[in-house]
C-alpha atoms as a PDB file:
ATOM      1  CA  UNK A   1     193.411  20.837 119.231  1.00  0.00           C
ATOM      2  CA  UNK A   2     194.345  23.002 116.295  1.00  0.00           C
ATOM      3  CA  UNK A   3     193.723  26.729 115.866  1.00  0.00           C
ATOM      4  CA  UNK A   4     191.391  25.665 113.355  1.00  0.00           C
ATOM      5  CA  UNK A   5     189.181  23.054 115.449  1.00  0.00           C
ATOM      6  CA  UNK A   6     188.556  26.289 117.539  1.00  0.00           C
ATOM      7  CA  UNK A   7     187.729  28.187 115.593  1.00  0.00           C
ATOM      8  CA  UNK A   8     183.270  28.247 114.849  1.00  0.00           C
ATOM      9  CA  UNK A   9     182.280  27.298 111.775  1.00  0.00           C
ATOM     10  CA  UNK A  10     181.181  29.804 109.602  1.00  0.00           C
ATOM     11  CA  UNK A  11     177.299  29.371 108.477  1.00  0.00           C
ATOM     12  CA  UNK A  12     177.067  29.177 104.518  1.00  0.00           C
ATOM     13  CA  UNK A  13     175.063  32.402 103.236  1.00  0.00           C
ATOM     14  CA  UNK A  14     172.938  30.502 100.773  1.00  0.00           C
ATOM     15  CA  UNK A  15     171.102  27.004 100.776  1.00  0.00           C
ATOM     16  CA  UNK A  16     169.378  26.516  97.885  1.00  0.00           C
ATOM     17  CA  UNK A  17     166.660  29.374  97.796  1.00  0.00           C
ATOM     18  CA  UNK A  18     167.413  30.787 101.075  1.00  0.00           C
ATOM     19  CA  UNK A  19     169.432  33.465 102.433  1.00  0.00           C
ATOM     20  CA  UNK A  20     170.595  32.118 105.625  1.00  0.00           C
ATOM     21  CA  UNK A  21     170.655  34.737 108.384  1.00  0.00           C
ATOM     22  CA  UNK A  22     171.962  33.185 111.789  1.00  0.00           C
ATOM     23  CA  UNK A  23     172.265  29.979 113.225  1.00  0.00           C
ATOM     24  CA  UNK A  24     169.715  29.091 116.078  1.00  0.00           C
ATOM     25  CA  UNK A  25     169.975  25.384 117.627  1.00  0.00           C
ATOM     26  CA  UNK A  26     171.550  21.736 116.648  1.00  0.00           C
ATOM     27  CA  UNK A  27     169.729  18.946 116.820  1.00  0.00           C
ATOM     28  CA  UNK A  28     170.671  15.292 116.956  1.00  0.00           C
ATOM     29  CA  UNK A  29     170.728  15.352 112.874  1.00  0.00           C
ATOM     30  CA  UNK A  30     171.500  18.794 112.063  1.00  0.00           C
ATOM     31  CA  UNK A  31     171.987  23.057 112.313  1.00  0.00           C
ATOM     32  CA  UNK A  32     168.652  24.782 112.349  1.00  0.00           C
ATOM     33  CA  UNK A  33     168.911  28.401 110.671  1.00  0.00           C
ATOM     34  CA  UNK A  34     167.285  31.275 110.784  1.00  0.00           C
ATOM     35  CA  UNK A  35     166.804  31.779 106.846  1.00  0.00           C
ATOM     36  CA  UNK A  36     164.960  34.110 104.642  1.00  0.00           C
ATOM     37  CA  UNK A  37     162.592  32.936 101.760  1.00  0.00           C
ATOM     38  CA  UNK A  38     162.958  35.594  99.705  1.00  0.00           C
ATOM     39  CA  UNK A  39     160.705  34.033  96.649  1.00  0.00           C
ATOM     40  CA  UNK A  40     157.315  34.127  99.802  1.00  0.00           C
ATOM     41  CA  UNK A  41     158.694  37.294 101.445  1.00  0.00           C
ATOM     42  CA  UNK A  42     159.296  35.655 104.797  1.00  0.00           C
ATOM     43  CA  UNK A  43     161.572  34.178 107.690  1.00  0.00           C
ATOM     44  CA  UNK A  44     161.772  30.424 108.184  1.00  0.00           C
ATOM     45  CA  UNK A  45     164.076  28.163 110.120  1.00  0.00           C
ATOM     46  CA  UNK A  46     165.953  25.689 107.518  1.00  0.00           C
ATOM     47  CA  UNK A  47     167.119  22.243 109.036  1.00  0.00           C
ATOM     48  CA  UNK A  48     170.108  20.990 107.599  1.00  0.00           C
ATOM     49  CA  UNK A  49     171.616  17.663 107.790  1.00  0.00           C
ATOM     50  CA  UNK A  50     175.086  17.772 109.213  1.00  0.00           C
ATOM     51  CA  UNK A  51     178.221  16.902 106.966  1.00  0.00           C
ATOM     52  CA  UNK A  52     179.671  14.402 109.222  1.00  0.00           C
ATOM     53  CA  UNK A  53     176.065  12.038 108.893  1.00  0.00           C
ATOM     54  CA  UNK A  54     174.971  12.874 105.768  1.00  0.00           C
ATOM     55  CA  UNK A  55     177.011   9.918 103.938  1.00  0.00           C
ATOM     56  CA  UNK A  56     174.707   7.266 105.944  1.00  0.00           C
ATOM     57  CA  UNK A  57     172.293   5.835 104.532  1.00  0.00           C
ATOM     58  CA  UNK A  58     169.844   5.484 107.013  1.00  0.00           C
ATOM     59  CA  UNK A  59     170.767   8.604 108.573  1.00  0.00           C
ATOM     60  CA  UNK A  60     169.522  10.405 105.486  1.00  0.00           C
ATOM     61  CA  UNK A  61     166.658   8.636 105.327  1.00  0.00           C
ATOM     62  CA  UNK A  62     165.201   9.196 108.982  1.00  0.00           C
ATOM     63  CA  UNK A  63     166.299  12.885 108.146  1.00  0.00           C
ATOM     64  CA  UNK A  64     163.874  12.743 104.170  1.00  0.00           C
ATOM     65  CA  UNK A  65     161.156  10.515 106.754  1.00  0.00           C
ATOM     66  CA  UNK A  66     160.946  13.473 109.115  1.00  0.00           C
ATOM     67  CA  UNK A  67     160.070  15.961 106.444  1.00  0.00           C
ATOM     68  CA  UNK A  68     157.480  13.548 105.264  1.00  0.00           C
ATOM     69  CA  UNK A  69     155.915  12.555 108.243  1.00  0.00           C
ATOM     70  CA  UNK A  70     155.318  16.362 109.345  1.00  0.00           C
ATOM     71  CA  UNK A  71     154.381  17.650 105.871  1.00  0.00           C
ATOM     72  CA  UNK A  72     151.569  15.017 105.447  1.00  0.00           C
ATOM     73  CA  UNK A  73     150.207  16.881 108.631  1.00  0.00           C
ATOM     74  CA  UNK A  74     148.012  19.540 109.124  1.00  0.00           C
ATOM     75  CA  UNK A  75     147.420  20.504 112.171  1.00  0.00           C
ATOM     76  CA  UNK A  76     147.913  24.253 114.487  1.00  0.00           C
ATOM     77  CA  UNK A  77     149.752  22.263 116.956  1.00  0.00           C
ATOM     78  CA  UNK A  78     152.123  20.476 114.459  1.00  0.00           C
ATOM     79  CA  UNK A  79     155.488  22.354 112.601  1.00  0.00           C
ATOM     80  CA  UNK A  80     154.630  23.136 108.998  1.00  0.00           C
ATOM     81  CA  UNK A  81     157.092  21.735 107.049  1.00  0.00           C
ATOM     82  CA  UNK A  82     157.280  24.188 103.806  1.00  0.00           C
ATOM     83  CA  UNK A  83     159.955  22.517 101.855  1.00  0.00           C
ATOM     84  CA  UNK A  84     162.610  19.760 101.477  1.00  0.00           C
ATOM     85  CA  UNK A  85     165.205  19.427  99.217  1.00  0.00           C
ATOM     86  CA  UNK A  86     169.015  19.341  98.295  1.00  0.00           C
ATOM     87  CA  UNK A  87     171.488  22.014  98.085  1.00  0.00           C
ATOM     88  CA  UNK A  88     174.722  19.479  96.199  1.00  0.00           C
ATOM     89  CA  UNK A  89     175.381  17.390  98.721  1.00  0.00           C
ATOM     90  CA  UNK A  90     173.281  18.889 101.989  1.00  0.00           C
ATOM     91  CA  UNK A  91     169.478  18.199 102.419  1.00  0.00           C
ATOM     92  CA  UNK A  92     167.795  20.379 104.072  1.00  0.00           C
ATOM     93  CA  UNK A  93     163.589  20.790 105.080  1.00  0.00           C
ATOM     94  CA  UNK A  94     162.280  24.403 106.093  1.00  0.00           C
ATOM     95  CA  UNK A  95     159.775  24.520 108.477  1.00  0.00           C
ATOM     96  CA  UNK A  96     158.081  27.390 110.026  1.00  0.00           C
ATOM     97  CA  UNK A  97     159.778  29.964 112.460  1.00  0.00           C
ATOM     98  CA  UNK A  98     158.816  29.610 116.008  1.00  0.00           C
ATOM     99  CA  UNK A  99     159.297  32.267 118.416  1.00  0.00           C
ATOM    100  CA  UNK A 100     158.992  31.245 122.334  1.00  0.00           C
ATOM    101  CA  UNK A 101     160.804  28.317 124.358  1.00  0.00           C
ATOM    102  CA  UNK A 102     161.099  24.600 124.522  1.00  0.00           C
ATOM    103  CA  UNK A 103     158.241  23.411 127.335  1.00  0.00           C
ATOM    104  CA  UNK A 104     161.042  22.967 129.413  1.00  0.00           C
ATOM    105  CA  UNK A 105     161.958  26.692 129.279  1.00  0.00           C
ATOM    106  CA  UNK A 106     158.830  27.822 129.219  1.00  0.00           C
ATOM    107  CA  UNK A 107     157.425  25.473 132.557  1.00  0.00           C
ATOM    108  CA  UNK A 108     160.175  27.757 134.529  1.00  0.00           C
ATOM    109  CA  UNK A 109     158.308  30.754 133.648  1.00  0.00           C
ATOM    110  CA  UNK A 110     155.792  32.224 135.713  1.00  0.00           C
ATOM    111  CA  UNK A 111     152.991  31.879 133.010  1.00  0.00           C
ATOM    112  CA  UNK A 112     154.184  28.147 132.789  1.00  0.00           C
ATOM    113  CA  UNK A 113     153.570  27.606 136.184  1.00  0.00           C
ATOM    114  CA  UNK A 114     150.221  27.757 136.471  1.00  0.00           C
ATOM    115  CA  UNK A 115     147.918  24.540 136.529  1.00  0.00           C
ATOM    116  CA  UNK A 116     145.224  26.005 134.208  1.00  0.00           C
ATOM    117  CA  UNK A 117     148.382  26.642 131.911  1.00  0.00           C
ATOM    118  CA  UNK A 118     149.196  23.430 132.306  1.00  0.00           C
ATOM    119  CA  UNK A 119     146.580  21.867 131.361  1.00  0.00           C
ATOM    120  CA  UNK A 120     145.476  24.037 128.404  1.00  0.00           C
ATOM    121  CA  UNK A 121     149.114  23.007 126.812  1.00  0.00           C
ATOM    122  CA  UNK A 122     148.218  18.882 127.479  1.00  0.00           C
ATOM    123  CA  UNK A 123     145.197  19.428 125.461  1.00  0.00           C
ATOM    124  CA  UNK A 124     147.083  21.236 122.816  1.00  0.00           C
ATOM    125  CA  UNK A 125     149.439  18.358 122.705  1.00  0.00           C
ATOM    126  CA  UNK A 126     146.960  15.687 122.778  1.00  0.00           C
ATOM    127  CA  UNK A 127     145.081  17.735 119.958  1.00  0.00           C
ATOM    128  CA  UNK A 128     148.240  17.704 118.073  1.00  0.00           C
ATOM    129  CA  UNK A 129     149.445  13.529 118.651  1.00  0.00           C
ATOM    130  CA  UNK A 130     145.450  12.541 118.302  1.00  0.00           C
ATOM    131  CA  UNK A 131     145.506  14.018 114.726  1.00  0.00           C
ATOM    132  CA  UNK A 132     148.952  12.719 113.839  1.00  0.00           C
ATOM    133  CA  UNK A 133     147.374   9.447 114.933  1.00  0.00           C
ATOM    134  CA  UNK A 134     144.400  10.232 112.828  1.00  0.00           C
ATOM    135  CA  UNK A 135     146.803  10.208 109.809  1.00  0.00           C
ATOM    136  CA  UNK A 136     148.533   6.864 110.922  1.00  0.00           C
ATOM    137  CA  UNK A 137     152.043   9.066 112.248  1.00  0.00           C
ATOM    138  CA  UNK A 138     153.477   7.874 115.485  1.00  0.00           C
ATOM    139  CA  UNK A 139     155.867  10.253 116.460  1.00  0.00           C
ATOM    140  CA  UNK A 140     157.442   7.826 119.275  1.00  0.00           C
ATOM    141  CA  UNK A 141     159.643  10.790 120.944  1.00  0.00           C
ATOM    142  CA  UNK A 142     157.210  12.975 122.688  1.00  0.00           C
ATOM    143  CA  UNK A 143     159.985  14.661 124.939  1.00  0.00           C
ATOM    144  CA  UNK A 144     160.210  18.822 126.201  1.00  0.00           C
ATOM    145  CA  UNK A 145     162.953  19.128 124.106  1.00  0.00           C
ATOM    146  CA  UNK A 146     160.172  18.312 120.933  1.00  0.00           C
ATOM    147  CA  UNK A 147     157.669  20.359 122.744  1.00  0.00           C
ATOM    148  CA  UNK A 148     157.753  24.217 121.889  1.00  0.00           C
ATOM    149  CA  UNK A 149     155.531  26.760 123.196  1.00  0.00           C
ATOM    150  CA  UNK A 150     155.313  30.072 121.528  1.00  0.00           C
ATOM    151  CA  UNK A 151     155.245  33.589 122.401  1.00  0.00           C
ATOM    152  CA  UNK A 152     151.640  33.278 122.099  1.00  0.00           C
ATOM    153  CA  UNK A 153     150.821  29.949 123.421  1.00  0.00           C
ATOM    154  CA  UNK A 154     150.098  27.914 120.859  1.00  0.00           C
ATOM    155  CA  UNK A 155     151.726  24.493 121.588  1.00  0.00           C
ATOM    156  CA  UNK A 156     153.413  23.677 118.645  1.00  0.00           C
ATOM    157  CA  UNK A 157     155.371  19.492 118.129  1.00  0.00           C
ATOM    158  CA  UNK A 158     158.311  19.156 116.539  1.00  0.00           C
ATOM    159  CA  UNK A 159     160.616  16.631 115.410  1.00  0.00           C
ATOM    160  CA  UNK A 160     159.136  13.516 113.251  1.00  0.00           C
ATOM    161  CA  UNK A 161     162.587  11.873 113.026  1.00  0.00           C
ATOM    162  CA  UNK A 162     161.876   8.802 114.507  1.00  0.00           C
ATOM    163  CA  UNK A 163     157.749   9.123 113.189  1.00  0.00           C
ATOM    164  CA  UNK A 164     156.196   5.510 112.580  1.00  0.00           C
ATOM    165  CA  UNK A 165     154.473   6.086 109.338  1.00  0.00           C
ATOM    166  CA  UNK A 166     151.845   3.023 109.284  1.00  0.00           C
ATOM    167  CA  UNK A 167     152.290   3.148 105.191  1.00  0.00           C
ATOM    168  CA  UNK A 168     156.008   2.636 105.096  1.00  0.00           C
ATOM    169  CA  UNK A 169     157.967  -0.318 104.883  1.00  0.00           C
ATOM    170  CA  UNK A 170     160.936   1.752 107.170  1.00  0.00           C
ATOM    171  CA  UNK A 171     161.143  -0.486 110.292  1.00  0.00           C
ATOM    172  CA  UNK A 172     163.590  -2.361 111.916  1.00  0.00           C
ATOM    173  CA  UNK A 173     162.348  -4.904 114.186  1.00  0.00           C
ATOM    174  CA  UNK A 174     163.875  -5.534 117.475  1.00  0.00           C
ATOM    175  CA  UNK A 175     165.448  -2.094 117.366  1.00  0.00           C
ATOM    176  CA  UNK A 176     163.977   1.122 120.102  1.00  0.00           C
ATOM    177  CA  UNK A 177     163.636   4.317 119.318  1.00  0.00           C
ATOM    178  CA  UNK A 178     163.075   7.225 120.800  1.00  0.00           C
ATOM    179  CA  UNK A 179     164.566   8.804 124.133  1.00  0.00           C
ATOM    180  CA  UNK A 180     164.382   6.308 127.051  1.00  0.00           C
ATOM    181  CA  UNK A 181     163.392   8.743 129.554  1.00  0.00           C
ATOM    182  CA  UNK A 182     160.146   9.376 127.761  1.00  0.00           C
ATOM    183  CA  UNK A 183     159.159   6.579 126.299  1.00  0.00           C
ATOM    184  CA  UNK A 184     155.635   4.734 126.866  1.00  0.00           C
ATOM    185  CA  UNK A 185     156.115   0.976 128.161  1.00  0.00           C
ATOM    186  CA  UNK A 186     155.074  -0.448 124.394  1.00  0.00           C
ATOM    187  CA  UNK A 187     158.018   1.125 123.369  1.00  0.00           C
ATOM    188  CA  UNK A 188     160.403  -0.234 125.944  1.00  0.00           C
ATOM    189  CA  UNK A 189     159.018  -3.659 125.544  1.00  0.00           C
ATOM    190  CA  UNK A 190     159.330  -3.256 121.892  1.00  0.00           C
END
């Protein structure tokens, strides 16, 4: 490994609009920042698709389908996607800033350990999937790691990636998606 592989990668200090500030996670796709929108005076966290997948095709279109399926949602319990777009060659969607823990961080808290606690955040979530449903979106990886609870407890699902959107033509029959750990049988079967 060369002095340069070990070195971290520097975060780029604009992306279109937005100041970038910090990085805060990696996802499957991409870097989430911590990024100021300096046009609405406020903090978001700007999902960009990583260099090394952006050249595929359907890569970058499960990436553009995420923003999509989120943004045609309204809903407390649902990220709001503010914008999408492309910065040259990097797209990138900005979504509100959460501030708490993945339900899997937060269930090891003392406040997540309590059944009434619980329970309050399975309604939240099936508040959140029944009104994606509503609007024909099928997000198809309900996992922790999409589940985020923040500081004050409002249940909030992220990650559309791999959203069914009953309008589009984007399928691919015989393929699964999702995470197979979390997946509902229909899923499995296909």
């Amino acid at each position: 490994m060369s002095a340069e592989e070990t070195l971290p990668r520097k975060s780029p200090e604009r992306i279109g609009r937005y100041q970038v500030i910090e990085r805060i996670g990696r996802g499957a796709m991409g870097l989430v920042y911590r990024a100021r929108d300096e046009a609405m005076g406020r903090d978001v966290a700007l999902k960009v698709l990583t260099a090394d997948i952006e050249d595929d095709p359907d890569t970058r279109a499960r990436f553009l389908r995420e923003a999509e399926a989120a943004a045609s949602l309204s809903h407390p319990n649902i990220i709001t996607i503010f914008d999408v777009g492309e910065d040259g060659d990097r797209f990138f969607i900005v979504m509100e800033l959460l501030r708490g823990a993945v339900l899997k961080e937060f269930l090891k808290q003392s406040e997540g350990s309590r059944l009434e606690r619980k329970l309050d955040l399975m309604i939240q979530l099936c508040a959140g999937l029944g009104a994606a449903h509503k609007a024909s979106v099928y997000h198809r990886d309900i996992k922790p790691g999409n589940i985020f609870v923040r500081d004050d407890g409002l249940l909030k699902i992220l990650d559309f990636g791999v959203a069914r959107i009953a309008s589009s033509s984007m399928t691919a029959a015989g393929f699964i998606v999702g995470t197979p750990d979390y997946m509902s049988p229909e899923q499995l079967s296909g």
